[in-house]
Protein backbone atom coordinates (compact mmCIF):
# COMPACT_ATOMS: atom_id res chain seq x y z
CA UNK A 1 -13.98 -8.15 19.78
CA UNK A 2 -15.31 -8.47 16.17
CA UNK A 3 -14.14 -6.52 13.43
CA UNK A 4 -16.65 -4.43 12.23
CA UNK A 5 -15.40 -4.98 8.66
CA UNK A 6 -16.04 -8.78 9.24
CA UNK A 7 -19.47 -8.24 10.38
CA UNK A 8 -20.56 -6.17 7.40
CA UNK A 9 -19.19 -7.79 4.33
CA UNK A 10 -20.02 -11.51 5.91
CA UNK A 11 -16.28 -12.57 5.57
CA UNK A 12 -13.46 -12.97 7.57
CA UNK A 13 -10.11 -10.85 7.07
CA UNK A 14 -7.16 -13.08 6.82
CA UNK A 15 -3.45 -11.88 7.08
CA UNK A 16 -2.06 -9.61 4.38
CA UNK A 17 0.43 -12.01 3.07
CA UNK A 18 -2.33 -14.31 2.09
CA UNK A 19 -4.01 -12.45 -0.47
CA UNK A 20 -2.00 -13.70 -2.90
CA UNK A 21 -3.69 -16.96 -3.08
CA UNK A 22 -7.01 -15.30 -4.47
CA UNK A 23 -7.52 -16.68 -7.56
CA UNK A 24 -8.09 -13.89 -10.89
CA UNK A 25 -10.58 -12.90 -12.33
CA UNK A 26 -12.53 -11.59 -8.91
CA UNK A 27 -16.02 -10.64 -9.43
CA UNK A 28 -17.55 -7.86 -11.56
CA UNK A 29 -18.77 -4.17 -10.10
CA UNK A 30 -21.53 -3.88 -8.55
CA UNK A 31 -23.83 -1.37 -10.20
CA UNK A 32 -27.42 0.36 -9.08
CA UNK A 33 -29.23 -2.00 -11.23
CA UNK A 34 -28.30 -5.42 -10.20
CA UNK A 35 -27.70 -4.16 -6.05
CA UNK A 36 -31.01 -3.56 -4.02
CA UNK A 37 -29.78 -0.19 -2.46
CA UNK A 38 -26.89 2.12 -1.81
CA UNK A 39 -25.83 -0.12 1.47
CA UNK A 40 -25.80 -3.42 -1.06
CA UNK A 41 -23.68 -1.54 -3.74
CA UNK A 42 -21.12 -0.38 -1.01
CA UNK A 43 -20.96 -3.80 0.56
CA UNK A 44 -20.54 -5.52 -2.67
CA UNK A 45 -17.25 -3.27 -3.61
CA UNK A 46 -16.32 -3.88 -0.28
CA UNK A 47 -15.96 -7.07 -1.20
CA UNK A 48 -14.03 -6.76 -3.63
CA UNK A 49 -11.94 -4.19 -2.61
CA UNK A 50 -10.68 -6.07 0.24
CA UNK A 51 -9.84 -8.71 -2.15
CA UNK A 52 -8.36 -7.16 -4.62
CA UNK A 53 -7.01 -3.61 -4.26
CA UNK A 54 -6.78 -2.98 -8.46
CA UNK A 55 -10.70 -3.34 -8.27
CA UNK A 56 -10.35 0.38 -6.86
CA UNK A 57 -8.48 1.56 -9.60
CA UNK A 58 -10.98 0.25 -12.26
CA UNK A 59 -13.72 2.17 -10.35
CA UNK A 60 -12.24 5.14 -11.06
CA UNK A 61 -11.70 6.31 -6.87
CA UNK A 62 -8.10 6.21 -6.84
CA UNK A 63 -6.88 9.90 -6.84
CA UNK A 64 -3.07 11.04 -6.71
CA UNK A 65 -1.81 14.82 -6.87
CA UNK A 66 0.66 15.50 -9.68
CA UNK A 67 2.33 18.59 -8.21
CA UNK A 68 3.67 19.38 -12.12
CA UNK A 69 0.40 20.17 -13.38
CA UNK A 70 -0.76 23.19 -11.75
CA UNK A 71 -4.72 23.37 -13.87
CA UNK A 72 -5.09 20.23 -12.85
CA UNK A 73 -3.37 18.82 -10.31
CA UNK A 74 -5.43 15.90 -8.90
CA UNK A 75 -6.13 13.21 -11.42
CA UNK A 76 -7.06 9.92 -11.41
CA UNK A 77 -4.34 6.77 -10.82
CA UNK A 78 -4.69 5.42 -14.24
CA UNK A 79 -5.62 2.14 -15.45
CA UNK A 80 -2.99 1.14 -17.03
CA UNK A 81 -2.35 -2.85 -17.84
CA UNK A 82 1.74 -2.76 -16.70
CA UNK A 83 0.33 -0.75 -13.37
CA UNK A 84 -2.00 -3.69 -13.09
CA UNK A 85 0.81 -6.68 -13.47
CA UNK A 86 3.39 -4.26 -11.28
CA UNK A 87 -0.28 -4.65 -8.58
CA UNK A 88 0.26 -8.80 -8.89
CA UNK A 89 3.28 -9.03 -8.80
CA UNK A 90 3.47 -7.08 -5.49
CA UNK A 91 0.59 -9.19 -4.36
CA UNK A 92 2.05 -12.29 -4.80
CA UNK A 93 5.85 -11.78 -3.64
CA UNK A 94 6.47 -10.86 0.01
CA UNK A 95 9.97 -9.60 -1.03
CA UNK A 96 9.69 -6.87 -4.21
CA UNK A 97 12.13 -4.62 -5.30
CA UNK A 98 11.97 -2.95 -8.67
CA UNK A 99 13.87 -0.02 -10.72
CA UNK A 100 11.44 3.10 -11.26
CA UNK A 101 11.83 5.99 -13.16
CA UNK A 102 9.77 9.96 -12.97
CA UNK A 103 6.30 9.64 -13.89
CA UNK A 104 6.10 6.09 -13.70
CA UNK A 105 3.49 6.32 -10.88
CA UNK A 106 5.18 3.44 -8.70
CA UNK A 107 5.49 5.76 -5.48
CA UNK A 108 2.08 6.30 -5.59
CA UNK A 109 1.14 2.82 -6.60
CA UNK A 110 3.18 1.70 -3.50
CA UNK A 111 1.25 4.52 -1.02
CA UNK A 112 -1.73 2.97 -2.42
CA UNK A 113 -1.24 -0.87 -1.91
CA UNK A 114 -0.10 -0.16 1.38
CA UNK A 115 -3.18 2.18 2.44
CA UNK A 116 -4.98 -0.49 1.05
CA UNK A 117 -3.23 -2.69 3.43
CA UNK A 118 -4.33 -0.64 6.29
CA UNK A 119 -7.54 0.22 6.16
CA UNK A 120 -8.76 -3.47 5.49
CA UNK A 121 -6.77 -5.16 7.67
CA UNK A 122 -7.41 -5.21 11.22
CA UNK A 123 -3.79 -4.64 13.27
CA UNK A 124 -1.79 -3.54 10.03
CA UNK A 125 1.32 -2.45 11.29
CA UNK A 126 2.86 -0.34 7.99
CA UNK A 127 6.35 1.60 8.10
CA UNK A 128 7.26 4.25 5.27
CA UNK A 129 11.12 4.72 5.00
CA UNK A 130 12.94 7.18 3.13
CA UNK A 131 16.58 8.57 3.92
CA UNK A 132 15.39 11.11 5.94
CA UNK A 133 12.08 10.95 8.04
CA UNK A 134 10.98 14.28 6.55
CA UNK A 135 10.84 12.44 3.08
CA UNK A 136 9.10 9.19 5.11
CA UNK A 137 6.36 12.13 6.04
CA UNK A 138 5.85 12.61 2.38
CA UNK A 139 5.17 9.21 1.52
CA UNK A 140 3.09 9.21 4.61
CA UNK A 141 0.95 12.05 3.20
CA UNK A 142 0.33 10.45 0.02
CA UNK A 143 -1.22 7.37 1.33
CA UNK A 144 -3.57 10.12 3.08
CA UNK A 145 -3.94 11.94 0.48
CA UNK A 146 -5.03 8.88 -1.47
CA UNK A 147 -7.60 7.71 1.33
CA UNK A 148 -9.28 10.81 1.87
CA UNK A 149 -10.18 11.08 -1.89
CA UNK A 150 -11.72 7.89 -1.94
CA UNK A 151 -15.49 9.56 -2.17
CA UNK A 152 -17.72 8.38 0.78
CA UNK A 153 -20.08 6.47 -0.94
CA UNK A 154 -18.40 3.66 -3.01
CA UNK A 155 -17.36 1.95 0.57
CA UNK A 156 -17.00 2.35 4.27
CA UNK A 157 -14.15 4.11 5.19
CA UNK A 158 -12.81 3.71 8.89
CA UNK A 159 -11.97 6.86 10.50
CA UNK A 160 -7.99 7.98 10.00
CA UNK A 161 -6.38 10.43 11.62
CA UNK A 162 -3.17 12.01 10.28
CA UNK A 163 -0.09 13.68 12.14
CA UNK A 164 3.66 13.53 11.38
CA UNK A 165 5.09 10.77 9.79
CA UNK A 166 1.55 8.60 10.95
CA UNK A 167 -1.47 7.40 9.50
CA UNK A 168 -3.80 5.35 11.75
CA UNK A 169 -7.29 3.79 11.62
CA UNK A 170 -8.03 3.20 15.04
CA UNK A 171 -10.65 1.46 15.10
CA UNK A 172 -9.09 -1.49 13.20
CA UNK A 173 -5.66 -1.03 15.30
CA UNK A 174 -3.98 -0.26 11.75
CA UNK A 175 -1.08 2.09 11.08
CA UNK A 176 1.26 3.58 8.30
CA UNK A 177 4.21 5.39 10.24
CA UNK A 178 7.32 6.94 8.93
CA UNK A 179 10.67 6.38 10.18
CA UNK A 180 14.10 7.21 9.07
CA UNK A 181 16.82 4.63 7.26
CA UNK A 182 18.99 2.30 9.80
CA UNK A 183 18.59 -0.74 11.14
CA UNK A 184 18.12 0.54 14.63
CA UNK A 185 14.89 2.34 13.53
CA UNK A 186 13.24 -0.75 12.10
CA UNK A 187 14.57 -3.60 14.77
CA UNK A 188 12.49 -2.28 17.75
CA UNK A 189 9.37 -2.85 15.73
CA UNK A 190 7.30 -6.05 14.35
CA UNK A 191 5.82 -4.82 10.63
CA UNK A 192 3.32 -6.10 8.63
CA UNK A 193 4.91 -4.63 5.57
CA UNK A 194 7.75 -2.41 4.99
CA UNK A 195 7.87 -0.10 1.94
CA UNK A 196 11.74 1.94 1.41
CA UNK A 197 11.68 4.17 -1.30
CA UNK A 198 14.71 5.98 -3.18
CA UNK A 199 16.72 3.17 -1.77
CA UNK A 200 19.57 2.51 -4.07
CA UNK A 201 20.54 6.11 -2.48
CA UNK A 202 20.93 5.57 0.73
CA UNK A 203 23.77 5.62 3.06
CA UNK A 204 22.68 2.56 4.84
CA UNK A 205 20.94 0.77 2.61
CA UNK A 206 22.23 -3.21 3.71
CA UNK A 207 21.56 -2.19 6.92
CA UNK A 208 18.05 -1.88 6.31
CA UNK A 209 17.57 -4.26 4.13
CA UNK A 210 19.24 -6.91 6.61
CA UNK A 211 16.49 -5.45 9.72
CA UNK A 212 14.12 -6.02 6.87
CA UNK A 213 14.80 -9.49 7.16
CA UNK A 214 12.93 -10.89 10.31
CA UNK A 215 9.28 -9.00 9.10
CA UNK A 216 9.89 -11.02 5.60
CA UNK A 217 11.02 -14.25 7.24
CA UNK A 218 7.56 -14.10 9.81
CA UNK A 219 5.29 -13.68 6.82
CA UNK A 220 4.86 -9.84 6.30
CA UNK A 221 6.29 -8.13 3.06
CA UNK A 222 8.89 -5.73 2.50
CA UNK A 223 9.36 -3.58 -0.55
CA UNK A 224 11.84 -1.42 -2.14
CA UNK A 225 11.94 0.65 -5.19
CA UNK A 226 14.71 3.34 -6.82
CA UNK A 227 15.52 5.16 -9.36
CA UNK A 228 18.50 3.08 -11.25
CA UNK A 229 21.86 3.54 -9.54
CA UNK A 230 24.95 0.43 -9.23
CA UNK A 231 25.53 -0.74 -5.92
CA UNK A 232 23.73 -2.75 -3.23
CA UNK A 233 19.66 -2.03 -4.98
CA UNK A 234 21.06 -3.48 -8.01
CA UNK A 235 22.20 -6.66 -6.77
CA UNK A 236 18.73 -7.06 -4.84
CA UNK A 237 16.99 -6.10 -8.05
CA UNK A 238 18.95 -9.22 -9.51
CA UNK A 239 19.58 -11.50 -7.10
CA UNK A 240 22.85 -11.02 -6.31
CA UNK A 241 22.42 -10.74 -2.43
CA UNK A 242 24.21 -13.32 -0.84
C-alpha cells in the first residue's frame, strides 16, 4: 500500500540511516507569497522537514516544557548554531554518544530527532531506554509532548496516540516505545534507532550497549548520552571500547 506521505509530497521515503547523504544547504521556507495556497506552503515544509529535521527548529514549531520556569514554562527549542552541528552530527553517525550537562537541551534534542524519525518514516521502530522504564516513560512523553505542539498548519501530522512508555503513528506503522536497561529487553526486538539516556549510570550499561550492537551493525542508529561520570560511557565517548 502507498504511503500517504509519499503520495503528497511527490517523493519517496528512504530508510532513516540514509539521510545523512543529503547534501547542506536544503532549500529555503516556504512563505505565503511565493506558495499558491495553504496546501502548497504545508507541502513545501513537508519537504523539507522530512529532509532535514533542523528546518523545524528554524520555523520556530519546535516546543519543549522547561519544568524550572513556572511563568513560562513552554518555550521554544532554540536555534542555537552548536544545537544545529550536535543535529549533523547525529545525522550523519549511526553510532553517537556524547557527554551532556543540565540545561544543555540534548534530551530534548534527542526526543526530537527521534519523533522526527517516526512520524516521517513509514515502519520506524524507536526504543527509549532509561534505567528504569518509569524514566523511559518520561522520555517517551517528551517526544509527545514535542509532536503535539507542532501547530496544525505548518504540516500534516499523522495521527499518534500515546499510552505508557508508547508513542505510535499508526497509520505509518511507526513507534517510539520505552523499555527498561538489559540486554534481554532490547534482544527480542529489531530497532530502527535506539536512544539510552543517563547511561554512564547504569547498572548494566555494556550489556546494553553490546544488544545495541546488531540494530547498528543492520543499518539503524543507536545513541547514548550522560551526564560525565568514569567508567564504561567514557570509554565509548572516546573510543576505548574494544
Amino acid at each position: 500500500m502507498a504511503n500517504a506521505l509519499e503520495e503528497m509530497i511527490g517523493i519517496t521515503t528512504t530508510p532513516p540511516t540514509e539521510v545523512k547523504q543529503v547534501a547542506h544547504p536544503l532549500p529555503t521556507p516556504a512563505t505565503d507569497g511565493d506558495a499558491n495556497d495553504k496546501a502548497s506552503v504545508i507541502a513545501a515544509n513537508m519537504r523539507r522537514y522530512f529532509l532535514n529535521p533542523w528546518e523545524m527548529v528554524k520555523d520556530q514549531v519546535i516546543w519543549t516544557h522547561d519544568e524550572v520556569d513556572l511563568l513560562n514554562p513552554i518555550k521554544q527549542f532554540p536555534d542555537e548554531p552548536w544545537l544545529e552541528h550536535v543535529t549533523y552530527r547525529w545525522l550523519d553517525e549511526r553510532l553517537f554518544a556524547m557527554y551532556k550537562s543540565r540545561r544543555m537541551k540534548i534530551t530534548w534534542l534527542m526526543a526530537f530527532l527521534h519523533m522526527w524519525l517516526g512520524c516521517f518514516n513509514e515502519g520506524a521502530a524507536i526504543y527509549f531506554v532509561s534505567d528504569k522504564e518509569e524514566k523511559s516513560d518520561e522520555l517517551v512523553r517528551r517526544a509527545a509532548f514535542i509532536y503535539d505542539h507542532i501547530p496544525d498548519d505548518v504540516m500534516l501530522k499523522p495521527k499518534a496516540k500515546l499510552s505508557f512508555c508508547y508513542l505510535e503513528w499508526p497509520g505509518l506503522n511507526s513507534f517510539i516505545m520505552g523499555v527498561p536497561q538489559g540486554a534481554d529487553q532490547l534482544r527480542q526486538y529489531g530497532a530502527t534507532a535506539i536512544y539510552s539516556d543517563e547511561f554512564a549510570f547504569w547498572e548494566k550499561a555494556r550489556e546494553t550497549y553490546m544488544a545495541c550492537q546488531p540494530t547498528i551493525d543492520g543499518g539503524g542508529r543507536a545513541t547514548f548520552t550522560s551526564s560525565p561520570k568514569d567508567g564504561f560511557f567514557k570509554d565509548l565517548c572516546f573510543d576505548l571500547i574494544r
